[in-house]
Protein backbone atom coordinates (compact mmCIF):
# COMPACT_ATOMS: atom_id res chain seq x y z
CA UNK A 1 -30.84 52.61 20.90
CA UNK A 2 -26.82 52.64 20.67
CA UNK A 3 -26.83 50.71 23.64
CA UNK A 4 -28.95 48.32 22.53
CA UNK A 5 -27.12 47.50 19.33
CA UNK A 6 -24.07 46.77 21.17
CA UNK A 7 -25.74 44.23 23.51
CA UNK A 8 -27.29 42.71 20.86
CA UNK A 9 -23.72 42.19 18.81
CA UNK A 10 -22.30 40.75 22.70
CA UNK A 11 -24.91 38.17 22.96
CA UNK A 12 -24.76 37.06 19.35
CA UNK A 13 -20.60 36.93 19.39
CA UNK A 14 -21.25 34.79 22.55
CA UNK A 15 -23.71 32.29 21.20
CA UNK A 16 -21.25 32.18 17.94
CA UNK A 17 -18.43 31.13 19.91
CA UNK A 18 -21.04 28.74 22.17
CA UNK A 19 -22.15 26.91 18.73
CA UNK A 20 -18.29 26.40 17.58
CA UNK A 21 -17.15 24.80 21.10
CA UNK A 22 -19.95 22.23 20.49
CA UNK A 23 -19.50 21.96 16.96
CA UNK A 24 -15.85 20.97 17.78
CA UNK A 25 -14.56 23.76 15.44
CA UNK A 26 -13.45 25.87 18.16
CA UNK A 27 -9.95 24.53 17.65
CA UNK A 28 -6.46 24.92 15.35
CA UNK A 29 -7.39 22.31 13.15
CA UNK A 30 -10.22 25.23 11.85
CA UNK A 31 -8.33 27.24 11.34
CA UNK A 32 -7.45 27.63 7.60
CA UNK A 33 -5.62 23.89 7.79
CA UNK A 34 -8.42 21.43 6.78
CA UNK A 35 -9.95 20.26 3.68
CA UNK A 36 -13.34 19.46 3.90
CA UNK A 37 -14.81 17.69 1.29
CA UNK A 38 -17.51 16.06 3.00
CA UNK A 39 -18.25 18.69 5.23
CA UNK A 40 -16.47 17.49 8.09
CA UNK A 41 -13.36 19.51 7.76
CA UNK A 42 -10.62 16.56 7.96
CA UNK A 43 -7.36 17.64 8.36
CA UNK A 44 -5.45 16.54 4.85
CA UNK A 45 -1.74 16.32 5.35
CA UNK A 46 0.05 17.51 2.64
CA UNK A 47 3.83 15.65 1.77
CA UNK A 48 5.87 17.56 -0.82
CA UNK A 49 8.68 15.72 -2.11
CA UNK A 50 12.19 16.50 -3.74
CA UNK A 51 15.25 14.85 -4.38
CA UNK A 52 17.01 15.53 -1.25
CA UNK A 53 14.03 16.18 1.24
CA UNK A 54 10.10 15.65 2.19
CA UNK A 55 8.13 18.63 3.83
CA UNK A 56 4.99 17.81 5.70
CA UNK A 57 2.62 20.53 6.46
CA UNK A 58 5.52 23.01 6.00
CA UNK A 59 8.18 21.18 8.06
CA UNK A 60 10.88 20.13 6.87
CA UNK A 61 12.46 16.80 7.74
CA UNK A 62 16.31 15.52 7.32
CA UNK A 63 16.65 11.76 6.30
CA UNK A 64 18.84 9.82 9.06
CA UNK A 65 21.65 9.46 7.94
CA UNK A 66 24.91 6.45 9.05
CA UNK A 67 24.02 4.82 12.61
CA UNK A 68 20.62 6.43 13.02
CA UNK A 69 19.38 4.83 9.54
CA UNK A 70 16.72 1.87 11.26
CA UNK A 71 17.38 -1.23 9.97
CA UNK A 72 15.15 -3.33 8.74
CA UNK A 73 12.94 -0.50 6.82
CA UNK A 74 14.29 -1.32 3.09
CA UNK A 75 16.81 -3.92 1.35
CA UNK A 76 20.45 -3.02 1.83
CA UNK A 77 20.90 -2.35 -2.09
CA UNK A 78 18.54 0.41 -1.81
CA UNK A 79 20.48 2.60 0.77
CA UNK A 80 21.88 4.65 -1.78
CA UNK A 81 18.65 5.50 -3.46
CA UNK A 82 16.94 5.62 -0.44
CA UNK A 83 15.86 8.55 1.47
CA UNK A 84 14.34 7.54 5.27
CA UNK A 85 12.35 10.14 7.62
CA UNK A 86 11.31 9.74 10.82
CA UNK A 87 7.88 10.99 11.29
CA UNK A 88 6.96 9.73 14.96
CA UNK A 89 5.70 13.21 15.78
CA UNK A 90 3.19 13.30 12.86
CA UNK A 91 -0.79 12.85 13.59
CA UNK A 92 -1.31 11.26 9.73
CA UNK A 93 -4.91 10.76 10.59
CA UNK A 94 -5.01 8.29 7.74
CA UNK A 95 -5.59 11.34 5.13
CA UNK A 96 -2.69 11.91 2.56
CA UNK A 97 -1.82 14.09 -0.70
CA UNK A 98 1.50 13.60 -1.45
CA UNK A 99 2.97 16.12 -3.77
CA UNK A 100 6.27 15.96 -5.88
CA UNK A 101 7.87 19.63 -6.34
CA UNK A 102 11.09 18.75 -7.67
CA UNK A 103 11.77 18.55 -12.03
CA UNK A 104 14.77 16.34 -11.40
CA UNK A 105 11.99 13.19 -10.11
CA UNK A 106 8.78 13.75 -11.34
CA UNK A 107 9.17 11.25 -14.44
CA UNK A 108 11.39 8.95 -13.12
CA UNK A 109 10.55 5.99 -11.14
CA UNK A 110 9.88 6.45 -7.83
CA UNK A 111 8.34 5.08 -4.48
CA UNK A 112 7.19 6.82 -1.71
CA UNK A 113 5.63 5.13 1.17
CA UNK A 114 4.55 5.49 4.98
CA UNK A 115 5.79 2.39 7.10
CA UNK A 116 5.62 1.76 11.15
CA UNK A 117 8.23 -0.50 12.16
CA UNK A 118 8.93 -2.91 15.38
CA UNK A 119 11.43 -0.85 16.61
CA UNK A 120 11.38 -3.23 19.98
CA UNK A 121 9.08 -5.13 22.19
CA UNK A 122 6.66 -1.80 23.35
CA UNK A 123 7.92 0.43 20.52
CA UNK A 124 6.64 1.34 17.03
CA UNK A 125 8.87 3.82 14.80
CA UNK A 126 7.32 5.42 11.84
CA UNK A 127 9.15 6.43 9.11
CA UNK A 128 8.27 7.86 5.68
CA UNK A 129 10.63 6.45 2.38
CA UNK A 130 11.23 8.14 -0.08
CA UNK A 131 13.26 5.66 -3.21
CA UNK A 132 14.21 7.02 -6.44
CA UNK A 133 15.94 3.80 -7.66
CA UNK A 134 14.85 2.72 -11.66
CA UNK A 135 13.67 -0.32 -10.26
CA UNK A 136 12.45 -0.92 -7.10
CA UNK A 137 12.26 -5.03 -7.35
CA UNK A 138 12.84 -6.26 -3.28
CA UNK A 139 12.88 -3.08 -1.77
CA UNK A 140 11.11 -4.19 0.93
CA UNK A 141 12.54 -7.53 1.14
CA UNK A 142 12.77 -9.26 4.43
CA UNK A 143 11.87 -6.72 6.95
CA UNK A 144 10.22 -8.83 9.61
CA UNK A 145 9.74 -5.72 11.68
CA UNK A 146 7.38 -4.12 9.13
CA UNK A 147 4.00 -3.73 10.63
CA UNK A 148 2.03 -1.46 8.24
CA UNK A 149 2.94 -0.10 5.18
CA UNK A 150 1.23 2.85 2.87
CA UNK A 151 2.47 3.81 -0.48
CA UNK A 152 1.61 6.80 -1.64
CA UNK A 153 2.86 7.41 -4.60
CA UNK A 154 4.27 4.87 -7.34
CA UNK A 155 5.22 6.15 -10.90
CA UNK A 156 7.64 4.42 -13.96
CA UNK A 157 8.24 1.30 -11.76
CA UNK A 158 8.77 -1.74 -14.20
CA UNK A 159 9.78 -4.10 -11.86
CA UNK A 160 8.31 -4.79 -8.46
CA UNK A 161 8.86 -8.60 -7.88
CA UNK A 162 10.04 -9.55 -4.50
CA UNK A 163 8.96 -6.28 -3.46
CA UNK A 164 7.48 -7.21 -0.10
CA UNK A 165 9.00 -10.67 0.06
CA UNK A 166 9.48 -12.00 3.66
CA UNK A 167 7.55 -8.87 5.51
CA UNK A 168 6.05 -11.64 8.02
CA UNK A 169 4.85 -9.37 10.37
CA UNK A 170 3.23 -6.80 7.96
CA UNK A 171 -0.22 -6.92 8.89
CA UNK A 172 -1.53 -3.52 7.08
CA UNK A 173 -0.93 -2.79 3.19
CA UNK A 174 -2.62 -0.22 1.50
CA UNK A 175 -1.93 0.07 -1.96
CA UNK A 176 -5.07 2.28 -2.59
CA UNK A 177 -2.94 4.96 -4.32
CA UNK A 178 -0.33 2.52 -5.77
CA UNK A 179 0.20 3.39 -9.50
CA UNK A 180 0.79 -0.15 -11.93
CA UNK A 181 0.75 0.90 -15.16
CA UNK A 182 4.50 0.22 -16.24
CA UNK A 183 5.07 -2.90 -14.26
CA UNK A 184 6.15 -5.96 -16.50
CA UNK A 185 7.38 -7.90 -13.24
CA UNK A 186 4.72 -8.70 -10.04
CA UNK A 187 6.58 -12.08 -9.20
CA UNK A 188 6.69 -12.94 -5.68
CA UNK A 189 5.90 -9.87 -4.82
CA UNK A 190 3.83 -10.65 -1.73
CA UNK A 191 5.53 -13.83 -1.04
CA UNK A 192 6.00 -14.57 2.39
CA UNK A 193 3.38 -12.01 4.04
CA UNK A 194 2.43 -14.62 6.03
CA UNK A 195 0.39 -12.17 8.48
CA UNK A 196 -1.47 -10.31 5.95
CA UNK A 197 -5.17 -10.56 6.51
CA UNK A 198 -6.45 -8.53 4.03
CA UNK A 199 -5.32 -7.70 0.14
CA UNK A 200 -7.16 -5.13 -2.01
CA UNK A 201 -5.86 -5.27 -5.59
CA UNK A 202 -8.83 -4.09 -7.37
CA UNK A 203 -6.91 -0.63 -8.49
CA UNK A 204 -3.50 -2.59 -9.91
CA UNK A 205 -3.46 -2.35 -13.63
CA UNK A 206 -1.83 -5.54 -15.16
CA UNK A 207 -1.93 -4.90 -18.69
CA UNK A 208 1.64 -4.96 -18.99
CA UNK A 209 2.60 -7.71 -16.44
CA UNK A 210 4.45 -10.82 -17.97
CA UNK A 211 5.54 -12.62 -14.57
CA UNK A 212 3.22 -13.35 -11.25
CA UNK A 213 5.35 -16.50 -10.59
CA UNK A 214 4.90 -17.04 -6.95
CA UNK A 215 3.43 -13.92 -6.41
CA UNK A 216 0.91 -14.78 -3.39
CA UNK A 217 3.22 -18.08 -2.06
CA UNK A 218 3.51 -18.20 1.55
CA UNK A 219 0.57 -15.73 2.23
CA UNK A 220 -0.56 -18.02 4.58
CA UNK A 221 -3.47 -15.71 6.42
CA UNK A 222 -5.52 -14.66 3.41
CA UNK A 223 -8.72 -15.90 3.45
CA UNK A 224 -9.92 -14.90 0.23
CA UNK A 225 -8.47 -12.96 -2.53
CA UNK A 226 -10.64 -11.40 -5.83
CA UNK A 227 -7.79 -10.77 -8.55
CA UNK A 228 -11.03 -10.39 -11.30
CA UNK A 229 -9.84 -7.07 -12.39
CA UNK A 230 -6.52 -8.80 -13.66
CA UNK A 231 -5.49 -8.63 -16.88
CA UNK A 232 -3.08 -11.50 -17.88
CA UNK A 233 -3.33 -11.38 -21.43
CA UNK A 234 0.47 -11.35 -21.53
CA UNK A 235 1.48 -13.37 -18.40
CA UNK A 236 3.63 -16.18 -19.03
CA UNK A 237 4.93 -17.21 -15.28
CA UNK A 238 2.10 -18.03 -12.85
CA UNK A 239 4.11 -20.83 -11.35
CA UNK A 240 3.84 -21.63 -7.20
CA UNK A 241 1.17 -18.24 -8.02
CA UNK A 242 -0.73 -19.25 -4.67
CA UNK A 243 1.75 -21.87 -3.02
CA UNK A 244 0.88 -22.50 0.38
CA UNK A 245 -1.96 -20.07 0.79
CA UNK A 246 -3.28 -22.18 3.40
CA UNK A 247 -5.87 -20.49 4.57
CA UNK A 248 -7.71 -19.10 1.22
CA UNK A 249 -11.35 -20.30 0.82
CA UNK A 250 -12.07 -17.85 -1.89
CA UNK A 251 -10.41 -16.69 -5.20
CA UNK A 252 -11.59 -14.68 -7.93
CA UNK A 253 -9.86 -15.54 -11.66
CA UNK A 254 -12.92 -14.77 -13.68
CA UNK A 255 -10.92 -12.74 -15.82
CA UNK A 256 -8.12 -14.57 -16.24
CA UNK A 257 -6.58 -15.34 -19.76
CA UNK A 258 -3.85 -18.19 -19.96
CA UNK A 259 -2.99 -18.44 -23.34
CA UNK A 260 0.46 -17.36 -23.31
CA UNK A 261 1.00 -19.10 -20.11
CA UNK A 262 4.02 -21.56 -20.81
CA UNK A 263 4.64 -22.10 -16.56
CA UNK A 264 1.88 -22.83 -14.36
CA UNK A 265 3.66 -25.47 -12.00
CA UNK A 266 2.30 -26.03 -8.27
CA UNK A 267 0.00 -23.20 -8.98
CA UNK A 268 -2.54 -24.28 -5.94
CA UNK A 269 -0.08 -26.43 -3.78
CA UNK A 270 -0.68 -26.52 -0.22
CA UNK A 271 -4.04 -24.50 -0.89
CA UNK A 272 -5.50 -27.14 1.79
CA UNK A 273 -9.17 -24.61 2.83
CA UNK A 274 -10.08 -23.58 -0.62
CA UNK A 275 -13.29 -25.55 -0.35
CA UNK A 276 -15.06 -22.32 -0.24
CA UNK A 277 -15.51 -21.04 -3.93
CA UNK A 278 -13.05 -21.14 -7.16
CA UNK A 279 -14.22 -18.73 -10.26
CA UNK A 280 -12.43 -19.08 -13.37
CA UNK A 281 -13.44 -19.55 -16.89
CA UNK A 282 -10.18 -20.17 -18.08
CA UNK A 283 -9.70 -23.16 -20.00
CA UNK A 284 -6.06 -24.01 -19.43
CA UNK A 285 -6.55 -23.38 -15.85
CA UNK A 286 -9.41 -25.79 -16.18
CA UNK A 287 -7.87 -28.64 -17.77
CA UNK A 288 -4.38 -28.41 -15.66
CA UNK A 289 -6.23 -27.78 -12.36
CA UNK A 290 -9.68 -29.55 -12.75
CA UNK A 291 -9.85 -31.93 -10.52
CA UNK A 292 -8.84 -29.51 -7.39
CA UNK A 293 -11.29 -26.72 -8.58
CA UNK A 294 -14.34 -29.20 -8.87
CA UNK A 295 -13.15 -30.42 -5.26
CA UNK A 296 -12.58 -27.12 -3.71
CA UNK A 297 -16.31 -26.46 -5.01
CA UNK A 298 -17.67 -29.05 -3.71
């Protein structure tokens, strides 16, 4: 009977360790370092950030510092509020929760964002940056070697204009988790992103923007946009707002309010394929641009 019981607990340990290989869970990544929320048991990577450092899953990383610094990450002006990482050796598997430990940043403005860079021809560096600057207006500002960028975390900015300005190969930008609430300035903040495919605004909160002058010129590869989550109830720049978006065929305004509007030059200049649809019930936008909407509608 003894004997029996202990073959029994063999043959069930075996076919327990059986059904894990083929489950895939016979691995590190099960053990105790997943979060599984729907049951798949994703790895989450967890950033922690202070004022001097980043830790990711419990390593700790050293910003580069003089020579080793890449260029063409972040504007020059923001070196000294800048902390850079290089992260080539981290599996992100596209699943983030950044974390901010330290007192001395948690209510002031801050950025922190996931970039892979053009390092040269056949190699892509990937960095994380971490900016505690009170404004963070051009930080990104004309790094053609910018391929894909993911903020994680944005909180107190007020002024993002010319934030991305000039990233012409940037081809990725996920701004899922980016945080809008305090921004007065968004002008020409994507201008020049002449790659970008794809733009998914439908989380920014615009209540307190007063400037999207030029904000999309140049973004010459988007083929539609919807901005009808956009409040511009206190907007009063939308000049050159889609300059030379030569490829759009769709755009979304149904929300948009006008009133205070006092520029709205060239706002649909060199907009050559928007034959596809226009929405907007916006009178002023109506009466200035009237003509081209009822022709790109056509």
């Amino acid at each position: 009977m003894y004997c029996n019981r202990i073959i029994f607990i063999f043959v069930l340990s075996v076919f327990s360790n059986i059904y894990n290989i083929n489950c895939g869970c016979f691995c590190n990544s099960c053990k105790g370092n997943t979060t599984s929320s729907n049951g798949e048991g994703i790895k989450k990577i967890i950033i922690k950030v202070t004022a001097d450092s980043i830790n990711i899953d419990g390593k700790n990383l050293n910003k580069l510092e003089g020579d080793s610094k890449p260029k063409g990450i972040i504007y020059i002006s923001y070196f000294n509020y800048t902390n850079i990482y290089n992260v080539d050796d981290v599996d992100f598997n596209n699943n983030y929760e950044t974390v901010i430990e330290d007192d001395s940043i948690k209510n002031k403005h801050y950025i922190i964002a996931f970039v892979e860079v053009q390092k040269n021809i056949k190699e892509l560096g990937r960095y994380i940056i971490s900016c505690t600057n009170n404004e963070t207006n051009g930080l990104f500002l004309g790094c053609k070697t910018i391929k894909k960028i993911l903020l994680l975390k944005s909180e107190n900015v007020t002024n993002m204009s010319n934030m991305f300005d000039g990233c012409s190969s940037l081809k990725e930008l996920n701004l899922s988790s980016f945080s809008t609430n305090n921004v007065t300035n968004m002008s020409f903040m994507f201008s020049g992103c002449s790659s970008l495919k794809k733009l998914n605004l439908s989380n920014f909160n615009t209540n307190n923007v007063t400037d999207m002058s030029g904000m999309f010129n140049g973004c010459s590869s988007l083929k539609e946009l919807n901005l009808s989550n956009f409040n511009t109830n206190n907007v009063t720049g939308m000049s050159y707002m889609f300059f030379k978006c030569s490829s759009l065929e769709e755009l979304n305004l149904s929300n948009f309010n006008t009133n205070n509007v006092k520029y709205m030059y060239s706002m649909f200049d060199g907009c050559d394929k928007l034959k596809g649809k226009v929405t907007t019930n916006d009178k002023n936008i109506n009466n200035k641009y009237g003509q081209f909407i009822k022709n790109a509608n056509k």
